[in-house]
Protein backbone atom coordinates (compact mmCIF):
# COMPACT_ATOMS: atom_id res chain seq x y z
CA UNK A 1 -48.76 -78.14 -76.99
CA UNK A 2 -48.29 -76.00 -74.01
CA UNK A 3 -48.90 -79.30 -71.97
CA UNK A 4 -45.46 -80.76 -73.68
CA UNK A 5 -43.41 -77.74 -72.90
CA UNK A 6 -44.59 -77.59 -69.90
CA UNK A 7 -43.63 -81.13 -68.82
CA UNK A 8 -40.59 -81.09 -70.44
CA UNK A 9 -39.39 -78.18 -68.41
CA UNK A 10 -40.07 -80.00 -65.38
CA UNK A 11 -38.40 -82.86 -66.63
CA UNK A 12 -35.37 -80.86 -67.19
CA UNK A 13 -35.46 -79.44 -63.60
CA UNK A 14 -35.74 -82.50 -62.51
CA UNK A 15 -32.25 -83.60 -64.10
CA UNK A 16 -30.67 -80.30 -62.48
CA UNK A 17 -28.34 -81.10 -59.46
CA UNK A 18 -29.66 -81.35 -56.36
CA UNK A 19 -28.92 -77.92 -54.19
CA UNK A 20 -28.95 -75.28 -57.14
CA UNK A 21 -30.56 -72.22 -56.03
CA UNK A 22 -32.71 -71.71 -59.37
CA UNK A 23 -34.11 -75.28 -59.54
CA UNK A 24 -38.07 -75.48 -57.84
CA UNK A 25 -37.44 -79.34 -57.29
CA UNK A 26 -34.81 -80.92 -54.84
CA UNK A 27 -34.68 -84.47 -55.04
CA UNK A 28 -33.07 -86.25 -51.60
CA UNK A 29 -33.15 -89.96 -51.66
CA UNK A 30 -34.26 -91.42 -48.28
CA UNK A 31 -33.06 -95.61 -48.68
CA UNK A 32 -32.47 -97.41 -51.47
CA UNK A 33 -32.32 -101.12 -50.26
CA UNK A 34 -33.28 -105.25 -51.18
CA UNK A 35 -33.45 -106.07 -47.61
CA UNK A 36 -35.46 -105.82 -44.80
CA UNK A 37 -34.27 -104.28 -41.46
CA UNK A 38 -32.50 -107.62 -40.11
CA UNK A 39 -31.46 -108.45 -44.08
CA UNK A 40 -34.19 -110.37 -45.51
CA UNK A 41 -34.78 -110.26 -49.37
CA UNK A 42 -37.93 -108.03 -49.50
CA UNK A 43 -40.98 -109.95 -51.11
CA UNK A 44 -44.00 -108.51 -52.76
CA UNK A 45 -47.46 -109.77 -52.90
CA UNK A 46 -47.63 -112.87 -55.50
CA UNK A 47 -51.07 -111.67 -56.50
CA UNK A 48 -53.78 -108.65 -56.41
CA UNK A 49 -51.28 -106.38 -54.45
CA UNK A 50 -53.28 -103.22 -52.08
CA UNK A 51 -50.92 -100.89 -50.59
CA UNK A 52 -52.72 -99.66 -47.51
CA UNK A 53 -50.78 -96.41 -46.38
CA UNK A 54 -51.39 -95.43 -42.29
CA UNK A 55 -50.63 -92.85 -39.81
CA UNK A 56 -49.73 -94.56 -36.41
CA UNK A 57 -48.92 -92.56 -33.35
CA UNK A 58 -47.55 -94.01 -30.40
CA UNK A 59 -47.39 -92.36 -26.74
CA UNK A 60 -44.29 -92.08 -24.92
CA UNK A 61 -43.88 -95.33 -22.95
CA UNK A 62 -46.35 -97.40 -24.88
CA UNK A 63 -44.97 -101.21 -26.07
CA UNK A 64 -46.70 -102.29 -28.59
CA UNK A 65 -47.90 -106.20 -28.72
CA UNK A 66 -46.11 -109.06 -30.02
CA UNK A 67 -46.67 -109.24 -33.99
CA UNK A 68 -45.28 -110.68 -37.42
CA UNK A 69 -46.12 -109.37 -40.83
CA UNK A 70 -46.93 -111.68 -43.44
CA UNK A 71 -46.31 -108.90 -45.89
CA UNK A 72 -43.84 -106.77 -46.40
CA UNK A 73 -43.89 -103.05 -44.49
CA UNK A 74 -41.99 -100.06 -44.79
CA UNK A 75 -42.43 -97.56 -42.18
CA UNK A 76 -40.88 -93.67 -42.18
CA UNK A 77 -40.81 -92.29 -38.56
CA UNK A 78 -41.97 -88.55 -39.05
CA UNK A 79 -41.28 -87.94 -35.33
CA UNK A 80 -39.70 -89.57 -32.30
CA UNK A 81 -37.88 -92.47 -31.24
CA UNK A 82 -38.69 -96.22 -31.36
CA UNK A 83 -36.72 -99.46 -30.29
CA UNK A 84 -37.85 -102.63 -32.18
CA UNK A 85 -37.10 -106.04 -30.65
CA UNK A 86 -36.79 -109.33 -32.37
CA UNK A 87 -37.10 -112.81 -31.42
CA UNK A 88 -33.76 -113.46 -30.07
CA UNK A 89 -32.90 -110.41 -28.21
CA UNK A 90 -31.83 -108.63 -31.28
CA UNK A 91 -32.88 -104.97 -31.06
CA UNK A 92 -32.41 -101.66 -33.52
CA UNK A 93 -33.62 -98.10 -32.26
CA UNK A 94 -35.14 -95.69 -35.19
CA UNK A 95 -34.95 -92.12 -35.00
CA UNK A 96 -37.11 -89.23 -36.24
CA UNK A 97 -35.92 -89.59 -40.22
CA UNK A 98 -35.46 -93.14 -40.82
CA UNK A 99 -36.69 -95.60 -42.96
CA UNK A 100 -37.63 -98.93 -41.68
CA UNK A 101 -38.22 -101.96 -44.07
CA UNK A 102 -39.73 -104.12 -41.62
CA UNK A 103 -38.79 -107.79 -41.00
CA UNK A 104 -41.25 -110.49 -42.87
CA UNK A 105 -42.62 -113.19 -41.17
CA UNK A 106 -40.94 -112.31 -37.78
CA UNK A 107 -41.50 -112.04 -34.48
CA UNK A 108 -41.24 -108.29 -32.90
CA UNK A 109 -42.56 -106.16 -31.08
CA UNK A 110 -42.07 -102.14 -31.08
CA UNK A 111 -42.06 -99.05 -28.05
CA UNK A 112 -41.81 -95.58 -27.85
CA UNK A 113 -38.78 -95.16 -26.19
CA UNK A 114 -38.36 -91.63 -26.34
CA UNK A 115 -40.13 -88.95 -24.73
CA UNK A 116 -42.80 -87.77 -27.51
CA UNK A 117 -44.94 -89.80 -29.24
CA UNK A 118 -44.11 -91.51 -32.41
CA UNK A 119 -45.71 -90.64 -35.56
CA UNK A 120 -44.70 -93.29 -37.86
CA UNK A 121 -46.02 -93.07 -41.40
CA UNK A 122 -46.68 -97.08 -42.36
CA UNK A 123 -46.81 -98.15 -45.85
CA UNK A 124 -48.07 -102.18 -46.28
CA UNK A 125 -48.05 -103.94 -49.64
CA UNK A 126 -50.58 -107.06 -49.08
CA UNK A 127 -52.79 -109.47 -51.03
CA UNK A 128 -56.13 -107.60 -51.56
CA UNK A 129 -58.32 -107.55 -48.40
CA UNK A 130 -55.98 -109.67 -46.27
CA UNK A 131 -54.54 -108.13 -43.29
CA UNK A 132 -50.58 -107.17 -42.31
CA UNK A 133 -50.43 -107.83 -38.60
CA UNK A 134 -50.79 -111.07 -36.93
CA UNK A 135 -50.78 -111.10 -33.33
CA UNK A 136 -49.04 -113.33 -31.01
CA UNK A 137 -51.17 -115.55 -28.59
């Protein structure tokens, strides 16, 4: 019984709004989006998903190769700054704070433009055992 309350206090803090002083939980939303960085629909993996969660960190000055993902990526940059360039010559830069639904499918490539490294927290939704980064030849 004590279970029940308990949860359903929490569950009522929960509801509270966001910023009052005598609520333990403060709930910010980060992105809320159907596309990927460069407006793709995002897709999910058709069958046996694995989300494979990963710390990468990146020094200053470091490009990273030529790659695609075949399944979709988020990735949350918990510090620095990195510029991400596209086939094409399109280019975004992501700051510590942001939320990146990566392009599908898509030529890129990714470097630490900034003066720190990059810690970006990656987050890939794949088939089961089947990998998330192809590199170019």
């Amino acid at each position: 019984m004590k279970r029940w309350i308990v949860a359903g206090l929490l569950s009522l803090a929960c509801l509270a709004p966001a910023g009052a002083a005598d609520v333990p939980v403060k709930t910010t939303s980060v992105i809320s989006t159907t596309k990927t960085a460069i407006g793709q629909p995002i897709v999910l993996p058709a069958k046996d998903a694995q989300v494979i969660v990963t710390v990468l960190e990146i020094a200053p000055g470091t490009k990273l190769p030529r790659h695609k993902h075949p399944f979709q990526r988020y990735g949350y940059v918990m510090q620095g700054e990195l510029t991400v360039e596209y086939d094409g010559g399109q280019h975004q830069i992501f700051h510590t704070g942001d939320f990146i639904v990566e392009a599908l499918d898509t030529w890129h490539f990714g470097t630490n433009t900034g003066t720190v490294p990059v810690k970006l927290l990656v987050i890939d939704q794949v088939e089961a055992g089947k990998t998330n980064t192809i590199l170019a030849n």
